[in-house]
Structures are given as C-alpha cells and as structure tokens.
C-alpha atoms as a PDB file:
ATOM      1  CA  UNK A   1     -24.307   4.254  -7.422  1.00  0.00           C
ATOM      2  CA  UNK A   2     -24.892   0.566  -8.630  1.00  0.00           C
ATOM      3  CA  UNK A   3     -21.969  -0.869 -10.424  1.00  0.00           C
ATOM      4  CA  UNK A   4     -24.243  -2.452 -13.783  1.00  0.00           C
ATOM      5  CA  UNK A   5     -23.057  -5.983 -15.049  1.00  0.00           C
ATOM      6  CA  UNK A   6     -19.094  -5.534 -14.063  1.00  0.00           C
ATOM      7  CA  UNK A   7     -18.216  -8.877 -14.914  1.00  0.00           C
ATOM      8  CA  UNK A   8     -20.084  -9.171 -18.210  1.00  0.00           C
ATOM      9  CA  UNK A   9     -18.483  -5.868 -19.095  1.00  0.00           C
ATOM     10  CA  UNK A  10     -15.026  -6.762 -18.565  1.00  0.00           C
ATOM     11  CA  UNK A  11     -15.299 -10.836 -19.833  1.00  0.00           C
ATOM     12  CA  UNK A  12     -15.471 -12.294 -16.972  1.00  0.00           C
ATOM     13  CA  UNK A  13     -18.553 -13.794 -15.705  1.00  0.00           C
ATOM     14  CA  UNK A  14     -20.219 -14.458 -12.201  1.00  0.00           C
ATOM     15  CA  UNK A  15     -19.765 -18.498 -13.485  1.00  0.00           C
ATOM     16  CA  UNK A  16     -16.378 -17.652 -14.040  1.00  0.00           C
ATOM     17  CA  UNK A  17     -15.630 -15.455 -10.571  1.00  0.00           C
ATOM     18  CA  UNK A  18     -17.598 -18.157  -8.812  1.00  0.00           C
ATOM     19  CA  UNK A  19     -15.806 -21.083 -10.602  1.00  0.00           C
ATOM     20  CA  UNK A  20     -12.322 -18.709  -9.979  1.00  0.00           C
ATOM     21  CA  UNK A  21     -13.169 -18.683  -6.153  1.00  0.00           C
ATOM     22  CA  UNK A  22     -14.145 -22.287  -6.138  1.00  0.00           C
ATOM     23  CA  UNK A  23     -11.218 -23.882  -7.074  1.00  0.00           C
ATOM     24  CA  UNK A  24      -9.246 -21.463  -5.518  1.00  0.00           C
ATOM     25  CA  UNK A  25     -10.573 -21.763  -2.062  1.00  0.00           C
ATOM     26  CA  UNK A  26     -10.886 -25.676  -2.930  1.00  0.00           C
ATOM     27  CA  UNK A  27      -7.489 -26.290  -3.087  1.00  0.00           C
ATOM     28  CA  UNK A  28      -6.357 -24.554  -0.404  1.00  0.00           C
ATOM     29  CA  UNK A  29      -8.861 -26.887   1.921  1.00  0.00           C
ATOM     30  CA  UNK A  30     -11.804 -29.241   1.100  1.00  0.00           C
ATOM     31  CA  UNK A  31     -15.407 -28.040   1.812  1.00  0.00           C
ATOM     32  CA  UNK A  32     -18.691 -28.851   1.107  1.00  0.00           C
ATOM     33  CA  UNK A  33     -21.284 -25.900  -0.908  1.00  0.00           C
ATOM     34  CA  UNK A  34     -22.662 -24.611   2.252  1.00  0.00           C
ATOM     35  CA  UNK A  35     -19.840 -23.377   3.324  1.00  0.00           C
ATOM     36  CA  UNK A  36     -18.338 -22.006   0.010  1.00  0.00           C
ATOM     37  CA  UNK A  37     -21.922 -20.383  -0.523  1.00  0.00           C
ATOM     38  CA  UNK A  38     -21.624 -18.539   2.868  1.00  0.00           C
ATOM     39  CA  UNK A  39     -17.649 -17.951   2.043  1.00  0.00           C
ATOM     40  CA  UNK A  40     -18.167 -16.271  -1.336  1.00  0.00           C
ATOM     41  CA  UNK A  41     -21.096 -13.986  -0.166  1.00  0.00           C
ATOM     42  CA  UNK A  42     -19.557 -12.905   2.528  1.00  0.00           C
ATOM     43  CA  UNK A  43     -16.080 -12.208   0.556  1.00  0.00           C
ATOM     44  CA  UNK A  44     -17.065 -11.113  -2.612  1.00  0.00           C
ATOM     45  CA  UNK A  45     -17.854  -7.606  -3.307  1.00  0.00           C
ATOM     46  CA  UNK A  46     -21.022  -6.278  -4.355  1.00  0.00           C
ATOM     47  CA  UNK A  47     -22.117  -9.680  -5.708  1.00  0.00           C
ATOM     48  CA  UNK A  48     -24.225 -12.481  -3.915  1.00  0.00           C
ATOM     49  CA  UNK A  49     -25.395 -15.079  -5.123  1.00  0.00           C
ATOM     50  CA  UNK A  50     -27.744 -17.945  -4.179  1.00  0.00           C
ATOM     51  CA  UNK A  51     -26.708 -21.159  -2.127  1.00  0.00           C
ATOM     52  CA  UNK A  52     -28.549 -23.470  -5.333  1.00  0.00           C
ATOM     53  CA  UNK A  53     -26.363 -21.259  -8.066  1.00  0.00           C
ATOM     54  CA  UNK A  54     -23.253 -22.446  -5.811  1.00  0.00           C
ATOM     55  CA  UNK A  55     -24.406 -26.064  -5.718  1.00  0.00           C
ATOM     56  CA  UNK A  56     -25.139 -26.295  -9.353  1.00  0.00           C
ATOM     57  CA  UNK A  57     -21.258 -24.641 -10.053  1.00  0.00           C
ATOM     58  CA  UNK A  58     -19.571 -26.913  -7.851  1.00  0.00           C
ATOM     59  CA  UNK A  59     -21.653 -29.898  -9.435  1.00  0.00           C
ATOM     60  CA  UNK A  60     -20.493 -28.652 -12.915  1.00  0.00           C
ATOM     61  CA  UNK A  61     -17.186 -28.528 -12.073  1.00  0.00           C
ATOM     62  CA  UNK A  62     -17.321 -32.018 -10.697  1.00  0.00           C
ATOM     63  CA  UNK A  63     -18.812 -33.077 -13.767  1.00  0.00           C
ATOM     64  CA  UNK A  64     -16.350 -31.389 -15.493  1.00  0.00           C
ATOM     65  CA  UNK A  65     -13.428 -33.320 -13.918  1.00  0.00           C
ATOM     66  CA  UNK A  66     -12.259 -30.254 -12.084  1.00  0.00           C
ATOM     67  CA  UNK A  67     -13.406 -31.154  -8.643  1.00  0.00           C
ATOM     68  CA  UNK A  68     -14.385 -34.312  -7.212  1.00  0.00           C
ATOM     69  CA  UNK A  69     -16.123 -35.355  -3.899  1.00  0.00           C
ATOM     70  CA  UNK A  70     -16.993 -37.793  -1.124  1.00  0.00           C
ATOM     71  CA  UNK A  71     -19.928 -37.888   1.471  1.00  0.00           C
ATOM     72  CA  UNK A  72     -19.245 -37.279   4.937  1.00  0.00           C
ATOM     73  CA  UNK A  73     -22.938 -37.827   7.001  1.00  0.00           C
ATOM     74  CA  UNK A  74     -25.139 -35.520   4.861  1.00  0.00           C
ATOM     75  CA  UNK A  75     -22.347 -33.100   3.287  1.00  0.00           C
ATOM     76  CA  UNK A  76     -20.729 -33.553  -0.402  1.00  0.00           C
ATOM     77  CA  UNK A  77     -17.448 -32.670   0.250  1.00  0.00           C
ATOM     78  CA  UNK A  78     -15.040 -31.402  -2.641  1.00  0.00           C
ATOM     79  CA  UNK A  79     -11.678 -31.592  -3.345  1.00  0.00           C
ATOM     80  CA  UNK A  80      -9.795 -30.357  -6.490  1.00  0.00           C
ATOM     81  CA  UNK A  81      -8.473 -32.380  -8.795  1.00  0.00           C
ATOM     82  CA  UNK A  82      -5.399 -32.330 -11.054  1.00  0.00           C
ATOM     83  CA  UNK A  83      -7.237 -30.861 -13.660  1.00  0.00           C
ATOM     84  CA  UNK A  84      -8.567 -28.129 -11.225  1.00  0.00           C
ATOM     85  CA  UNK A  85      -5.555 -27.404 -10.959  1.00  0.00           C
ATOM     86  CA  UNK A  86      -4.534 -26.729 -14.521  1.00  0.00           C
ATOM     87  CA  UNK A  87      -8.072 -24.807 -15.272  1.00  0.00           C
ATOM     88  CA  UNK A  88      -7.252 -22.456 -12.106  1.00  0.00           C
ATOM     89  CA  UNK A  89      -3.849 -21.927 -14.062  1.00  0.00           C
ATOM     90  CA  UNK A  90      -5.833 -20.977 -17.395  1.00  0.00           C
ATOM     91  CA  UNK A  91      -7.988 -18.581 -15.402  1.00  0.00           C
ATOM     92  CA  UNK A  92      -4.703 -16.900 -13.510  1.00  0.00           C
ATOM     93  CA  UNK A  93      -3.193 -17.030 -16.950  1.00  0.00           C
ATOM     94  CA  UNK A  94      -6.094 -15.437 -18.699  1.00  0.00           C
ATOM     95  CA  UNK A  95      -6.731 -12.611 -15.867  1.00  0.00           C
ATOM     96  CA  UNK A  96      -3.719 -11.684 -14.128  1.00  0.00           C
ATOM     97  CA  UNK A  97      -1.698  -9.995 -16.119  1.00  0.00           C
ATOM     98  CA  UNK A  98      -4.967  -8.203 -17.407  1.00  0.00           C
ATOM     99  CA  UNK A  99      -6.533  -7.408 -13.994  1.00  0.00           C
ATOM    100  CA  UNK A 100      -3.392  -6.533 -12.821  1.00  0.00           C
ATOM    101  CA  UNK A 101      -2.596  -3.893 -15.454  1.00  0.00           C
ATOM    102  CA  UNK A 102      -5.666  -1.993 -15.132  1.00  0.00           C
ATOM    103  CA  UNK A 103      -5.688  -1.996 -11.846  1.00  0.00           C
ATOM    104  CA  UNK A 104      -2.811   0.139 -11.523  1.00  0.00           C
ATOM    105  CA  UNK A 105      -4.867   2.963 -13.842  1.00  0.00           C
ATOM    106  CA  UNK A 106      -7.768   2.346 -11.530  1.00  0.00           C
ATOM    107  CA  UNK A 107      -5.425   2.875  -8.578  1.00  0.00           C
ATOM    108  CA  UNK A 108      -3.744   5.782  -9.916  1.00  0.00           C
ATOM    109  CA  UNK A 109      -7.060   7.595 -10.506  1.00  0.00           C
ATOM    110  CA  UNK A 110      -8.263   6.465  -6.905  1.00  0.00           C
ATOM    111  CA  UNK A 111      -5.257   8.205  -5.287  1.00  0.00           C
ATOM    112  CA  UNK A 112      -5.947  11.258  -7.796  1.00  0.00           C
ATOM    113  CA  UNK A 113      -9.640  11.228  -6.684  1.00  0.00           C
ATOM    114  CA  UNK A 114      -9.149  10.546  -2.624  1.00  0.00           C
ATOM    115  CA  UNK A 115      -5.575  11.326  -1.554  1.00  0.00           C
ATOM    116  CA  UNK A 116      -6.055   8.080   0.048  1.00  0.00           C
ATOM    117  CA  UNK A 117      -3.869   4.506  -0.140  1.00  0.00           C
ATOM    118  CA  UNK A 118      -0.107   4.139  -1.279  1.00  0.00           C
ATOM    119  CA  UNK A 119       1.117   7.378  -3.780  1.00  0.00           C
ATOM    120  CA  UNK A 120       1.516   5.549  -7.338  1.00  0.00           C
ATOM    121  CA  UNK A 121       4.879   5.366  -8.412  1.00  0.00           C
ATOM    122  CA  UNK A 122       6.285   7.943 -10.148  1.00  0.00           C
ATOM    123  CA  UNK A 123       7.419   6.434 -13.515  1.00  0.00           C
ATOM    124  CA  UNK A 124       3.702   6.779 -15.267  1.00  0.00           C
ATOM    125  CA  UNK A 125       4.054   3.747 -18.019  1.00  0.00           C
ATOM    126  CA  UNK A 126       1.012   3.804 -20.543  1.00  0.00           C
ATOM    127  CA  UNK A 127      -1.453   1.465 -20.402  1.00  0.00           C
ATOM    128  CA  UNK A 128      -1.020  -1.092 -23.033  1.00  0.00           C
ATOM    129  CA  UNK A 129      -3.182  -0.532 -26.251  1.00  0.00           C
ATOM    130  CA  UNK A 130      -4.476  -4.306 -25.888  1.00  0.00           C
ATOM    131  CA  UNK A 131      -6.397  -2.915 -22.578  1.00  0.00           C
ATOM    132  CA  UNK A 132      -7.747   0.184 -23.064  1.00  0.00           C
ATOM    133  CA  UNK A 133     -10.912  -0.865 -24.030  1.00  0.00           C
ATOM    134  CA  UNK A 134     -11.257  -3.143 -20.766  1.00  0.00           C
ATOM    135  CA  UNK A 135     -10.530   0.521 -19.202  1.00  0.00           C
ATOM    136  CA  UNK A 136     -13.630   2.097 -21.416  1.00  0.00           C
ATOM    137  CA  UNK A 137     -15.874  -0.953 -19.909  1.00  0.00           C
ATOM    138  CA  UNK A 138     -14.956  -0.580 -16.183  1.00  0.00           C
ATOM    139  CA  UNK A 139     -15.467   3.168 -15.959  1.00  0.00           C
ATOM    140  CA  UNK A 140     -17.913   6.214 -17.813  1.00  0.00           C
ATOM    141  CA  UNK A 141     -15.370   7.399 -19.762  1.00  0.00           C
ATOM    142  CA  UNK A 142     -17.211  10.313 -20.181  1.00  0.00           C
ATOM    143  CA  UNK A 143     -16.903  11.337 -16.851  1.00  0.00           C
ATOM    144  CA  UNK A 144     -13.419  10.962 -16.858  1.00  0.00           C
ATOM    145  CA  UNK A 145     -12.884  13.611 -19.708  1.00  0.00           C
ATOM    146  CA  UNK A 146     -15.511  15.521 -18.123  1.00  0.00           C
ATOM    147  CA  UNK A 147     -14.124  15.782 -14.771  1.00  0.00           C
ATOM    148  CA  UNK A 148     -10.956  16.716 -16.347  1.00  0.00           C
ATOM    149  CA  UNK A 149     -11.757  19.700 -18.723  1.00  0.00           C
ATOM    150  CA  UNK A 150     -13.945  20.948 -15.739  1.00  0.00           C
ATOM    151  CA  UNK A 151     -11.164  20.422 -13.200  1.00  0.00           C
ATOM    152  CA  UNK A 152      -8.648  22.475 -16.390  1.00  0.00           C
ATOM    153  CA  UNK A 153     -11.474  25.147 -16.668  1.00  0.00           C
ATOM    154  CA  UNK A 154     -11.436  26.211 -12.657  1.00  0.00           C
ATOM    155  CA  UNK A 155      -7.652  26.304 -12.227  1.00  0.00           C
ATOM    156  CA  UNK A 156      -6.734  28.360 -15.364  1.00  0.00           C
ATOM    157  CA  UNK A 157      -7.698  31.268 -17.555  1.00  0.00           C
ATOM    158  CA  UNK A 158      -8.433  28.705 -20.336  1.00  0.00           C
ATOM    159  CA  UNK A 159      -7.572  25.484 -21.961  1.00  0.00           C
ATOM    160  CA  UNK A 160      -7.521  23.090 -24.843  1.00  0.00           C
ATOM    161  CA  UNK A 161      -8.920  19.805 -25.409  1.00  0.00           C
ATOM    162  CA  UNK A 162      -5.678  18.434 -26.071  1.00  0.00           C
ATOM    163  CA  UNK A 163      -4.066  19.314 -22.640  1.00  0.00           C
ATOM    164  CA  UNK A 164      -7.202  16.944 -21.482  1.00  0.00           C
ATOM    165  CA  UNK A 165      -5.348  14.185 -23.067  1.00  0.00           C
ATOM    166  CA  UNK A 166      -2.273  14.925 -21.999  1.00  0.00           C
ATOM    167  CA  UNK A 167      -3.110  15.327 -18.238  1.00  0.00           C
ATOM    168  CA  UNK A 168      -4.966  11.931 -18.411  1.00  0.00           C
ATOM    169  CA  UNK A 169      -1.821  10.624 -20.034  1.00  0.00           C
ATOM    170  CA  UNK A 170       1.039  12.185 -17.972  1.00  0.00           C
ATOM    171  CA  UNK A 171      -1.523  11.205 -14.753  1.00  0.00           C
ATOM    172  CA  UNK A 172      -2.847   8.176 -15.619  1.00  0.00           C
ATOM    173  CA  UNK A 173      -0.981   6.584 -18.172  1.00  0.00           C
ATOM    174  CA  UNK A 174      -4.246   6.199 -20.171  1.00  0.00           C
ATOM    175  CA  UNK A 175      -6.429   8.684 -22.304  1.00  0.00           C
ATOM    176  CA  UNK A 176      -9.371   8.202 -24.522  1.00  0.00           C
ATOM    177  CA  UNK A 177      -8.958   8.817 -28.304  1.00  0.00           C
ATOM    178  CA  UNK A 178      -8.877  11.921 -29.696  1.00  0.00           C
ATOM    179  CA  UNK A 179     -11.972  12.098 -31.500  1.00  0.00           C
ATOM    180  CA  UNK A 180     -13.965  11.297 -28.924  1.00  0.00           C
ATOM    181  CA  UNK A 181     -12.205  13.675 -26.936  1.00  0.00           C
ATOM    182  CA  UNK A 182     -13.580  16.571 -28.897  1.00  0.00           C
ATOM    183  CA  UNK A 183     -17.213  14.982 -29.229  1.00  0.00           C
ATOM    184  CA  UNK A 184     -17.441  15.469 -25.620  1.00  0.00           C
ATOM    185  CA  UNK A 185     -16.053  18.794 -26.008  1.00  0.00           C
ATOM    186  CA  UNK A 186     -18.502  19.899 -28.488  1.00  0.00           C
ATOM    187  CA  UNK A 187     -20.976  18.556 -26.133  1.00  0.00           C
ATOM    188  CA  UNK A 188     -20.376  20.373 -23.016  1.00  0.00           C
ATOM    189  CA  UNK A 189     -20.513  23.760 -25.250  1.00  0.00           C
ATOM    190  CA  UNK A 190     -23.752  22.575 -26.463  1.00  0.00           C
ATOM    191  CA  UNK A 191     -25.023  22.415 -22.733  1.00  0.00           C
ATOM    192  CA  UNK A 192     -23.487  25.317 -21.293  1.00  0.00           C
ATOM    193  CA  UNK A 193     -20.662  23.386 -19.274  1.00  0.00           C
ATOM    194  CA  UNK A 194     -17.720  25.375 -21.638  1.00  0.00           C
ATOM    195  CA  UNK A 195     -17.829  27.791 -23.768  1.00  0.00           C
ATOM    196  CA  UNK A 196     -15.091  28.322 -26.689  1.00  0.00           C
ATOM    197  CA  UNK A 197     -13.952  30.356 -29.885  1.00  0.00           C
ATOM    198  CA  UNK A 198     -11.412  29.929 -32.258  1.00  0.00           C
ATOM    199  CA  UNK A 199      -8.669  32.148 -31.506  1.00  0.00           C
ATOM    200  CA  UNK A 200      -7.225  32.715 -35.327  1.00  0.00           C
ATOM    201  CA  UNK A 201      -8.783  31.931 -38.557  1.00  0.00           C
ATOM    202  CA  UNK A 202      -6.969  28.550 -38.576  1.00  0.00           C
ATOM    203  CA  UNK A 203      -9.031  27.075 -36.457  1.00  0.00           C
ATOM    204  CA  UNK A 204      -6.525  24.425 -35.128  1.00  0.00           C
ATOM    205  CA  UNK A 205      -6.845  25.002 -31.505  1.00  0.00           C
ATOM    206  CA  UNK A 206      -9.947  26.044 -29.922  1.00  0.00           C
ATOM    207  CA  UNK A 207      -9.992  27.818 -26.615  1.00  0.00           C
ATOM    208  CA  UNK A 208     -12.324  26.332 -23.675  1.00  0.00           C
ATOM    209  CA  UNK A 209     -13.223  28.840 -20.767  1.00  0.00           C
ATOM    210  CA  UNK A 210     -15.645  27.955 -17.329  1.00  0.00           C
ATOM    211  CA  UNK A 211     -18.917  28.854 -17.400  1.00  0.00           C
ATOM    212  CA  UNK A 212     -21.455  29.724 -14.347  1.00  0.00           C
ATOM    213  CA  UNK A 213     -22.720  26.168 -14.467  1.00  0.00           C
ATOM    214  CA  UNK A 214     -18.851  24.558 -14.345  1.00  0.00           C
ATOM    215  CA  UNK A 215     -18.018  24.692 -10.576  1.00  0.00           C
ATOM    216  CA  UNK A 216     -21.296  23.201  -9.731  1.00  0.00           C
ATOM    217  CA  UNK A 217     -21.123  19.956 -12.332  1.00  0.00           C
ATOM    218  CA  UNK A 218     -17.617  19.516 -11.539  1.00  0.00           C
ATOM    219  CA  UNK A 219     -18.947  18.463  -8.072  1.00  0.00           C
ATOM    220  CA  UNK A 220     -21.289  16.320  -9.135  1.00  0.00           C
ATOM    221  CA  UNK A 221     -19.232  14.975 -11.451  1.00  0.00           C
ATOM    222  CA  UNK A 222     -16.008  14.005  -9.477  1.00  0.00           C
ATOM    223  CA  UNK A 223     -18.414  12.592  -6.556  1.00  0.00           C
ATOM    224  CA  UNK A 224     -19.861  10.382  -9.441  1.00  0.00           C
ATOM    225  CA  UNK A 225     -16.634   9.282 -10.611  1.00  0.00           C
ATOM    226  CA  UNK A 226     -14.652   8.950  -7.487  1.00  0.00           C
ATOM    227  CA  UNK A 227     -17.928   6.453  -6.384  1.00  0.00           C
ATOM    228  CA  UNK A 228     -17.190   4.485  -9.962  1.00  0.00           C
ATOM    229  CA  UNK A 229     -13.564   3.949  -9.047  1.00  0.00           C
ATOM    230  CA  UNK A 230     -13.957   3.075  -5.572  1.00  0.00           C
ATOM    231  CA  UNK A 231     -16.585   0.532  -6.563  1.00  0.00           C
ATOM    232  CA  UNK A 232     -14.490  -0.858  -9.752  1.00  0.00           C
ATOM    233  CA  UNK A 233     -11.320  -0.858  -7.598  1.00  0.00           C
ATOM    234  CA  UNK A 234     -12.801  -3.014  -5.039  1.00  0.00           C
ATOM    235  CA  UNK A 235     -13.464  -5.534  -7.814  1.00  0.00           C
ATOM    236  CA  UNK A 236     -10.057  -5.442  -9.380  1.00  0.00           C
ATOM    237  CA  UNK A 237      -8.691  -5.960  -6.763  1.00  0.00           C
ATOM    238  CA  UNK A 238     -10.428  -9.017  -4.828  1.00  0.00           C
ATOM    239  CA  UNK A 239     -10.215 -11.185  -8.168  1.00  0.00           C
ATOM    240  CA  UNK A 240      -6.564  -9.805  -7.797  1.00  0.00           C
ATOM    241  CA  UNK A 241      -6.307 -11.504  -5.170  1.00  0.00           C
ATOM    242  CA  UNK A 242      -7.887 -14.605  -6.248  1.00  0.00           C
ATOM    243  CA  UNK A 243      -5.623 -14.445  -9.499  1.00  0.00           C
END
C-alpha cells in the first residue's frame, strides 16, 4: 500500500525533512550535495528525491544564513553555521516532543498488530488531546474502529460500540470520538459487516453481532492496517531519530 503525502499530512514537509536531515547530517561533518543527495535517498524511507531538489535546499539554506560553504576542486562544500544551529533546535523543538508522542500509539498498535519489537509498557497514558488529530492524519481511522468491532464481533457473543472505545483506549491510549464511532457503526450494518437491535425500548445501548461476511473483512482489514502502521512507524521513527 502507498503511504499518500505523509509529510503534508502530519505538517511537516519533504523541504522541511530534507532541510531537518541537512543540517543535521551537516553538523555532524561537512559535505558537499552529492553526497547528501546519495545519503538522504539511501536513508530516508519511502521518499527520494532528486540530486537538483537537494542542491537547490542546500543553496537555500546557504542563502538563508543556515549553512555556508567553500570550494574544494569542483565540490561546494557546506558547513553549518551558528544559526544552523539554532534553526535545527526550532525543528527538534517543534517535532520531538510531537513525533515522539505518537510514536508510542503507533508502536503500541504495531506490537498489537505483529507480536513483534519491545512489549509497550504497561502503564497505558492517553494520548494528549493536542495530538490526536496528528493520529487521525497518519493512519485510516476507519480501519482502526473497523478492525476493532470486527476483532469484538469474532471473540464474543456480542458487543457494543462503546467497548470499541474503550479497548482502543485501555490498548492504545487513544480512541476516536464518539460520534464518529457510531457513524462507522451504522455503516458496517448498512453493508452487512454487523448486524444489531436494540435490546429494550430505551434504546441506549445497541447490540452488534458477526455476520457471514465479518471473518473474511476482518482479514482484509487488519492486513490493511497492520501495512499502514508498519509504513507510518518507519517514518516516525527515522525523523525520530533525526529529532
């Protein structure tokens, strides 16, 4: 599955990945674009871009005052500058604690998904309101509720929609909202996925049962997803490490 546009989704541009690895790699040694073009492509994941974008970035940031450079023979070759420095700062400010945040959702959900990596730890914080919608950029979060009201629908007799939200919570430390929760609920009756009555004339909690068709899109879905996370994870994690 191609990963669409996952740094315009989350804020954070391929100018500002490439700028991120620039300075980054920059002042841990000078080089010249040629090498940082080959460097980047072969590090970053799911992303390459072209040896003239590179030039024109490192030129900009030399223009910029971030970088600047000498000839040696035929090569440009760039150093940082002091304020490199303090624009790498801004951009570890900016991302970390963000990046860092979700990733431990994304990594939870990997483990969930794979059994593979570290187990997560067992205190489950939630996810702090400020990112959850970064969270509803990085992944289909209809898949997620999907997968999980399937996943509830094969292991017991029936279920609720809001035991959906409290798995994801008590899992995951995150959970979509409530009403869209039920949307997607209404929507799986509609094609066949659940099916559901209202137990009492109260209609507060509506009962969700498997259908034929559930075993067989729970497999499709949780291949889809797991492919989403292992994809966004790589991400997170790389400019992790950059940050």
């Amino acid at each position: 599955m191609k990963l669409p546009s996952f740094q315009q989704a989350v804020g954070f541009s391929v100018g500002d990945a490439l700028s991120l690895f620039l300075l980054r790699t920059i002042l841990e040694r000078e080089n010249y674009s040629k090498a940082l073009y080959e460097h980047f492509n072969l590090d970053f994941p799911g992303r390459s871009v072209s040896y003239e974008y590179v030039a024109r970035t490192t030129n900009a940031l030399e223009n910029n005052g971030f970088l600047f450079s000498r000839t040696e023979g035929r090569k440009k070759v760039f150093q940082i500058t002091e304020k490199g420095k303090a624009r790498l700062l801004e951009y570890e400010t900016i991302y970390a604690l963000r990046f860092s945040e979700v990733s431990t959702v994304i990594d939870r959900f990997y483990y969930f998904l794979t059994k593979n990596g570290s187990l997560p730890h067992a205190s489950i914080e939630p996810l702090h309101e400020d990112f959850r919608l970064f969270i509803s950029k990085l992944l289909s979060v209809k898949d997620v509720v999907r997968f999980m009201a399937l996943r509830l629908s094969l292991n017991r007799q029936s279920f609720h929609m809001a035991e959906v939200q409290e798995q994801l919570n008590s899992l995951f430390g995150w959970s979509p909202s409530n009403g869209y929760l039920y949307n997607i609920a209404r929507e799986m009756e509609e094609t066949n996925l659940l099916v559901g009555f209202w137990p009492d004339e109260r209609r507060t909690i509506r009962k969700l049962y498997k259908t034929d068709e559930s075993e067989q899109f729970y497999i499709i879905v949780s291949a889809s997803l797991t492919e989403r996370i292992i994809q966004v994870r790589r991400y997170l994690h790389y400019v992790l490490k950059m940050v």
